[in-house]
Every structure is written in structure tokens, then in C-alpha cells.
PDB file of N, CA and C in Angstrom:
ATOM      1  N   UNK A   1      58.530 100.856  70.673  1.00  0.00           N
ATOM      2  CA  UNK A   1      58.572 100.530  72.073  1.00  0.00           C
ATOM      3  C   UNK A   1      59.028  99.088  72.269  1.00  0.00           C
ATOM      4  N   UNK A   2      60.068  98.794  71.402  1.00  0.00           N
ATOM      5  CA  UNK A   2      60.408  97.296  71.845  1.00  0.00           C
ATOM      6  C   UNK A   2      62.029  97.692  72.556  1.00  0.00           C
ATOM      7  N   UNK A   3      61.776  96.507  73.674  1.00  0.00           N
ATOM      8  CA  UNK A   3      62.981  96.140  74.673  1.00  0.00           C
ATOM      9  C   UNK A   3      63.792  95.169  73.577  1.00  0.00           C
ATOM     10  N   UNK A   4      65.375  95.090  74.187  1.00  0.00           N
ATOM     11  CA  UNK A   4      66.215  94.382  73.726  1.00  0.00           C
ATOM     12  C   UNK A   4      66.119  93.003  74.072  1.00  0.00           C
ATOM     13  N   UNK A   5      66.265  92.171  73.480  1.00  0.00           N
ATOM     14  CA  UNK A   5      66.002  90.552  74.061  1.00  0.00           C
ATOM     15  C   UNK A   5      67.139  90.133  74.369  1.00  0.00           C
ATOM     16  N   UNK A   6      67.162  89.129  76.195  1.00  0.00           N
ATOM     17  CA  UNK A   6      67.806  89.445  76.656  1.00  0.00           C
ATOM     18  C   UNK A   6      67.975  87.315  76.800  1.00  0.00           C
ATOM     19  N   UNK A   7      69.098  86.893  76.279  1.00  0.00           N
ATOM     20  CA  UNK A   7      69.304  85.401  76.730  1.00  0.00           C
ATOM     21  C   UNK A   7      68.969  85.582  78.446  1.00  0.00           C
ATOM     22  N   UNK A   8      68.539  84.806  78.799  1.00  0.00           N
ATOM     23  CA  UNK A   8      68.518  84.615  80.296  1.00  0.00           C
ATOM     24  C   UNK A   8      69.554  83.548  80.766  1.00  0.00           C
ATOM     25  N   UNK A   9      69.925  82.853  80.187  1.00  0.00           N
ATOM     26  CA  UNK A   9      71.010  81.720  80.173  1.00  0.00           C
ATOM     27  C   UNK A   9      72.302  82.275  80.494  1.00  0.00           C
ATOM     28  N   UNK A  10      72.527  83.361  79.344  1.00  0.00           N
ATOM     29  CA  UNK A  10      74.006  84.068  79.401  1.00  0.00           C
ATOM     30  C   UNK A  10      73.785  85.040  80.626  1.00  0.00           C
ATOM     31  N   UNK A  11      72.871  85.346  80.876  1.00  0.00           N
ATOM     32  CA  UNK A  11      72.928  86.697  81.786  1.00  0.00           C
ATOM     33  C   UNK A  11      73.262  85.673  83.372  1.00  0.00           C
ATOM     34  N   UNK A  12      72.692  84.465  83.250  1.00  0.00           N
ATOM     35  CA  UNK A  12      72.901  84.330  84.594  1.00  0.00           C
ATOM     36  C   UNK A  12      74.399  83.820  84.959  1.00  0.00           C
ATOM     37  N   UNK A  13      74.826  83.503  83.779  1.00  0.00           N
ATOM     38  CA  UNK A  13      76.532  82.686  83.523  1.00  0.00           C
ATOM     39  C   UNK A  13      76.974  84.046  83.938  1.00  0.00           C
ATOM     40  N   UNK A  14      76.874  84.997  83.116  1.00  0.00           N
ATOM     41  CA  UNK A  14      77.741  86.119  83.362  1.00  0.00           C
ATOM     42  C   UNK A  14      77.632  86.867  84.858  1.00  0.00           C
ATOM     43  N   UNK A  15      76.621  86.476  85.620  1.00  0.00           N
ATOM     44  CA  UNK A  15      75.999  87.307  87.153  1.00  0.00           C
ATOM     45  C   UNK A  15      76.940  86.319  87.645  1.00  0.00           C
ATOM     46  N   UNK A  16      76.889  84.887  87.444  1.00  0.00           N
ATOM     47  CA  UNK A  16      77.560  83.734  88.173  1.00  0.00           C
ATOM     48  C   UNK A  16      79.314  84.302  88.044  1.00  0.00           C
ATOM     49  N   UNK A  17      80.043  84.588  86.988  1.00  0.00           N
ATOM     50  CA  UNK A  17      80.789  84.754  86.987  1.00  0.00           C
ATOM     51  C   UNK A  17      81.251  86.010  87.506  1.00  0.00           C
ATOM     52  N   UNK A  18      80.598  87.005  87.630  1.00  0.00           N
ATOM     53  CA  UNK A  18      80.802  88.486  88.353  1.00  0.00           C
ATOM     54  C   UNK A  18      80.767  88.059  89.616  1.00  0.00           C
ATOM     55  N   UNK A  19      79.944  87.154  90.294  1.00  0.00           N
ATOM     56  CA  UNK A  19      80.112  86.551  91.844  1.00  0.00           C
ATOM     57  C   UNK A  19      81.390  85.903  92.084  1.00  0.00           C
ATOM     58  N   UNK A  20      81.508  85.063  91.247  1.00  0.00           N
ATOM     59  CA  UNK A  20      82.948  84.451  91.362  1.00  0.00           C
ATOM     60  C   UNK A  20      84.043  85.192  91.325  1.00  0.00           C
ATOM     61  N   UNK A  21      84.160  86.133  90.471  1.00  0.00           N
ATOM     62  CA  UNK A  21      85.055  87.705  90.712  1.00  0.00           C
ATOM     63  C   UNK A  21      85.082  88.105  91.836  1.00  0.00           C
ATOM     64  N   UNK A  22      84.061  88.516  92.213  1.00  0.00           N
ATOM     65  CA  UNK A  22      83.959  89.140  93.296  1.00  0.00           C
ATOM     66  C   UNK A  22      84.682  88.326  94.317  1.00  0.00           C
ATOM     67  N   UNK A  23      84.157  87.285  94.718  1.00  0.00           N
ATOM     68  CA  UNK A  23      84.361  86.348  95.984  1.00  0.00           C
ATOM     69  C   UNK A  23      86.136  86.183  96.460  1.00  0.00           C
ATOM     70  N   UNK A  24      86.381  86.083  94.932  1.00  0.00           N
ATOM     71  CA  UNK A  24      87.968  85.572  94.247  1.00  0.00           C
ATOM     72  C   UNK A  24      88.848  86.422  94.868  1.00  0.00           C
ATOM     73  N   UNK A  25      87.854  88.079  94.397  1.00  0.00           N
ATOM     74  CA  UNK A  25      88.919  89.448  95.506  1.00  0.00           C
ATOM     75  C   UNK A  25      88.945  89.310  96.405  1.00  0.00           C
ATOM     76  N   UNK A  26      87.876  89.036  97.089  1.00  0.00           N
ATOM     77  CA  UNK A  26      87.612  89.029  98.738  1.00  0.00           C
ATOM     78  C   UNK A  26      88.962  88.011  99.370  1.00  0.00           C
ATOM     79  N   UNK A  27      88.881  86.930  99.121  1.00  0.00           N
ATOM     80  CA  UNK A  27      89.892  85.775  99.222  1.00  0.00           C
ATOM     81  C   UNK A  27      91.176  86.175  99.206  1.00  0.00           C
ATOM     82  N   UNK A  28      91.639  87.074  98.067  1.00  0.00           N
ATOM     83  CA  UNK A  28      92.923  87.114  97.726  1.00  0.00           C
ATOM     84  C   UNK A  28      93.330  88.110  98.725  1.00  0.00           C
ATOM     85  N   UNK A  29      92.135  89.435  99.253  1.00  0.00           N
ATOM     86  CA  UNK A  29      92.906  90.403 100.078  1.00  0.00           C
ATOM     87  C   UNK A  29      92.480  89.638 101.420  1.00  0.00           C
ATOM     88  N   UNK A  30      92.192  88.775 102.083  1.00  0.00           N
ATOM     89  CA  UNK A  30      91.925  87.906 103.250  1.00  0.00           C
ATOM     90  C   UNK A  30      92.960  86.858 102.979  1.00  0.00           C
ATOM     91  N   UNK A  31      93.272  86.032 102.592  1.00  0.00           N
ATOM     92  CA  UNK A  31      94.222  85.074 103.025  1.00  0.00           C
ATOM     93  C   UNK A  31      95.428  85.362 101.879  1.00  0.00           C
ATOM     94  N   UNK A  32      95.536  86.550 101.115  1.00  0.00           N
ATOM     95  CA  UNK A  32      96.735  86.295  99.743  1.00  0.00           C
ATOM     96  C   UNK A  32      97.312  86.820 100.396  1.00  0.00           C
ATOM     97  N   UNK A  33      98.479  86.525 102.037  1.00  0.00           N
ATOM     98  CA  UNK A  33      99.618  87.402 102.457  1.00  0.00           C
ATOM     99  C   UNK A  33     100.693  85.957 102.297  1.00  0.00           C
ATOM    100  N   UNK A  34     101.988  86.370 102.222  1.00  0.00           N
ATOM    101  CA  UNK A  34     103.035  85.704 102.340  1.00  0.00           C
ATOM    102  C   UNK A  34     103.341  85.510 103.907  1.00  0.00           C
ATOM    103  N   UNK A  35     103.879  83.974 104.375  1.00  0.00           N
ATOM    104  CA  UNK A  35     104.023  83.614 105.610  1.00  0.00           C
ATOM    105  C   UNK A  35     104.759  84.855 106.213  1.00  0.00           C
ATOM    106  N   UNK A  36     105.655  85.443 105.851  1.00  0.00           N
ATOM    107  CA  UNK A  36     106.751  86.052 106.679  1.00  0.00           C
ATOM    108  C   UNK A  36     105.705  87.692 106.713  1.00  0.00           C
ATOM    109  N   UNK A  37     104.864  88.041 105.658  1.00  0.00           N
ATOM    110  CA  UNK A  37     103.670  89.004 106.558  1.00  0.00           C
ATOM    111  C   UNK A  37     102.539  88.289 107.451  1.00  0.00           C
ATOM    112  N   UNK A  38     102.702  87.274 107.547  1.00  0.00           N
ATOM    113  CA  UNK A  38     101.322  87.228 108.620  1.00  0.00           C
ATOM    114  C   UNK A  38     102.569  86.711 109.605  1.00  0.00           C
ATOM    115  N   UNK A  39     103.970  86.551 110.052  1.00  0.00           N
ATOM    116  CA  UNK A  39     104.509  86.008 110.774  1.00  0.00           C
ATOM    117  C   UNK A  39     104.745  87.705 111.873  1.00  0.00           C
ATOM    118  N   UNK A  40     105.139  88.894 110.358  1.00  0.00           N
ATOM    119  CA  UNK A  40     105.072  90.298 111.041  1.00  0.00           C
ATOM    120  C   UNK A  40     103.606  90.634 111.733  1.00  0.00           C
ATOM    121  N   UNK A  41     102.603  90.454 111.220  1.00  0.00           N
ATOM    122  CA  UNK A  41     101.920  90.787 111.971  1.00  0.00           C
ATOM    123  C   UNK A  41     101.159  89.855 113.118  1.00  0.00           C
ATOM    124  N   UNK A  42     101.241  88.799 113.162  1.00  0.00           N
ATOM    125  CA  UNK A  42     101.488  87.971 114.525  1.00  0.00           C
ATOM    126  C   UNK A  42     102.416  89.336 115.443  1.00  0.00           C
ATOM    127  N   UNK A  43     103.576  89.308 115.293  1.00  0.00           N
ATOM    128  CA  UNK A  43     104.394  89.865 115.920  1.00  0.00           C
ATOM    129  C   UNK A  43     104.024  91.158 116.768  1.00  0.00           C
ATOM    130  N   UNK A  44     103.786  91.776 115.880  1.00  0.00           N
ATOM    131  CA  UNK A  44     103.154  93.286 116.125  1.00  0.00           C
ATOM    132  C   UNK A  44     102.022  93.284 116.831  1.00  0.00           C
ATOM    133  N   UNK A  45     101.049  92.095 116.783  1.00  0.00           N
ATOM    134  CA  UNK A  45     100.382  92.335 117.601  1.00  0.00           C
ATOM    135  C   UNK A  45     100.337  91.726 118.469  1.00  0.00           C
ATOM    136  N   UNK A  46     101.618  90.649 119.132  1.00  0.00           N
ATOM    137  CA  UNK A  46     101.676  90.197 120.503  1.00  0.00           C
ATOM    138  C   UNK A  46     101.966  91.382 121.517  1.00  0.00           C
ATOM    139  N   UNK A  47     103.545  92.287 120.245  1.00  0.00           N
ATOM    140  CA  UNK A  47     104.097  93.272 120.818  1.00  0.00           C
ATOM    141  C   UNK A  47     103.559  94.186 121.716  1.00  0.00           C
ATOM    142  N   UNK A  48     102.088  94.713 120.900  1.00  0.00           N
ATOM    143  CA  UNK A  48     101.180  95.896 121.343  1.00  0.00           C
ATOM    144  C   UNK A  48     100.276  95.723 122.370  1.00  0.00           C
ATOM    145  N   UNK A  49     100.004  93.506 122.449  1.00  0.00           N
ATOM    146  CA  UNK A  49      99.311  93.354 123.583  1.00  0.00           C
ATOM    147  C   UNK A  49     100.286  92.996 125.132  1.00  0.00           C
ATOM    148  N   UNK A  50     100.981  93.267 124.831  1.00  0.00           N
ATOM    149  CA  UNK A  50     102.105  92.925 125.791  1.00  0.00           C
ATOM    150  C   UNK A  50     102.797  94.790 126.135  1.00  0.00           C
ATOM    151  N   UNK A  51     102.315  95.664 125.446  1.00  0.00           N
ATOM    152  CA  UNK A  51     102.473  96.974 125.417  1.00  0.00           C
ATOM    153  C   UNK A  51     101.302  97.560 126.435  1.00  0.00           C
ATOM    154  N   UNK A  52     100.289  96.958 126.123  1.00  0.00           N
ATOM    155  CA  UNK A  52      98.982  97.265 126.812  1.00  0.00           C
ATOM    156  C   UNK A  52      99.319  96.770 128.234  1.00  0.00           C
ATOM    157  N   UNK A  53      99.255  95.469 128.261  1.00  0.00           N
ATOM    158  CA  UNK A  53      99.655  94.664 129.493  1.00  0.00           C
ATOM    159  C   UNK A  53     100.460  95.641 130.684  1.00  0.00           C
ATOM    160  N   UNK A  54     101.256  95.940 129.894  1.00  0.00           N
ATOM    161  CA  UNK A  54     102.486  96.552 130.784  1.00  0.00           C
ATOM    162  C   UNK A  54     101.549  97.479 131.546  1.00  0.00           C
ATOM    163  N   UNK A  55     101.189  98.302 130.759  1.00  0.00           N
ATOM    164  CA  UNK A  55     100.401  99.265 131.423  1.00  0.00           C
ATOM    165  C   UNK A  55      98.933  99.679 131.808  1.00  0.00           C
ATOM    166  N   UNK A  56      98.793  98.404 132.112  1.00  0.00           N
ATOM    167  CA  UNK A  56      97.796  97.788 133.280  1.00  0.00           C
ATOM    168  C   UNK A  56      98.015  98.199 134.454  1.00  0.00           C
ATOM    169  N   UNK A  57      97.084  99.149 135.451  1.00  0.00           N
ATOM    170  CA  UNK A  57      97.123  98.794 136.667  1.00  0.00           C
ATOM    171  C   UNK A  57      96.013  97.831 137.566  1.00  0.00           C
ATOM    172  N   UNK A  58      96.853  97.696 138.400  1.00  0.00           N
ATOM    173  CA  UNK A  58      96.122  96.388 139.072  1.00  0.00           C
ATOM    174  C   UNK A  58      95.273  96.980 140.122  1.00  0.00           C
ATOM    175  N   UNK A  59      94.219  96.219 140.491  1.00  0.00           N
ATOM    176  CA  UNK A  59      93.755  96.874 141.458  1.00  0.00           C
ATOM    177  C   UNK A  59      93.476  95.720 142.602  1.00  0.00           C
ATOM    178  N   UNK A  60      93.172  96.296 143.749  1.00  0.00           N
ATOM    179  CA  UNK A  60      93.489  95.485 144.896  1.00  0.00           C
ATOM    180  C   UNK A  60      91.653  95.593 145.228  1.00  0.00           C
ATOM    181  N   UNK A  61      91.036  94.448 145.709  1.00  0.00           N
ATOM    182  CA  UNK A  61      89.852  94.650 146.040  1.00  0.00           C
ATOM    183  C   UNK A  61      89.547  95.075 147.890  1.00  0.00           C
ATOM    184  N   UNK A  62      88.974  96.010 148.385  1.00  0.00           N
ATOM    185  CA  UNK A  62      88.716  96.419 149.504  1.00  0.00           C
ATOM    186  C   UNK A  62      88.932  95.389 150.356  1.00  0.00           C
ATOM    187  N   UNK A  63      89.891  95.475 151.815  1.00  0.00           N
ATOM    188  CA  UNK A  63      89.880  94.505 152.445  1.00  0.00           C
ATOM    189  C   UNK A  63      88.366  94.649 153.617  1.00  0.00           C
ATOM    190  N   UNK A  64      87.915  93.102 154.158  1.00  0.00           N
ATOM    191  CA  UNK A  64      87.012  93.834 155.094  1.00  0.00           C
ATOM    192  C   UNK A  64      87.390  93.528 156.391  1.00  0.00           C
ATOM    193  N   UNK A  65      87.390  94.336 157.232  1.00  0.00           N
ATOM    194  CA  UNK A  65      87.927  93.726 158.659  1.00  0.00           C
ATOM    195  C   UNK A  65      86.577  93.361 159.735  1.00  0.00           C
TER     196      UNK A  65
END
């Protein structure tokens, strides 16, 4: 009934470094685009709010006499 002995030193280097992995992905799919894709999607989405816009109706508030 004996457990494996476990450095606590390395385990926390290695947790530290699985965080840093982790974080590293997060980063790269959040800011790793090339200017001319975040320039397309700027674009696309002025396009679609200016798509919306259009088709807005306006409304007039009740006159009172």
C-alpha cells in the first residue's frame, strides 16, 4: 500500500508551466490575427451595422394637441 513519491517542487513548475501553455493559447487565438484580418473584420462589421441601420424604422412620437 505505498503511494508514489511525488517532488512537490517539480509538480508545481510543471502546473506553472501547463498555465503558461494554456494562457499562451488563449493570447495567440485573441490577439494572433494579421493587421489586414482585423482591418477585414473592422470592415464587415461596420458593413452589417450600417446594414442594420438602413433598416431601421423610425418612429414618430404621438403628437398632442
Amino acid at each position: 500500500m505505498t503511494g508514489d513519491v511525488v517532488n512537490l517542487r517539480q509538480f508545481r513548475k510543471q502546473k506553472d508551466r501547463q498555465d503558461k501553455d494554456r494562457k499562451a493559447e488563449q493570447n495567440r487565438l485573441q490577439y494572433g490575427r494579421t493587421k489586414a484580418e482585423k482591418n477585414l473584420t473592422n470592415a464587415l462589421n461596420e458593413k452589417a451595422a450600417k446594414q442594420l441601420d438602413q433598416g431601421r424604422l423610425e418612429r414618430t412620437p404621438p403628437e398632442d394637441d
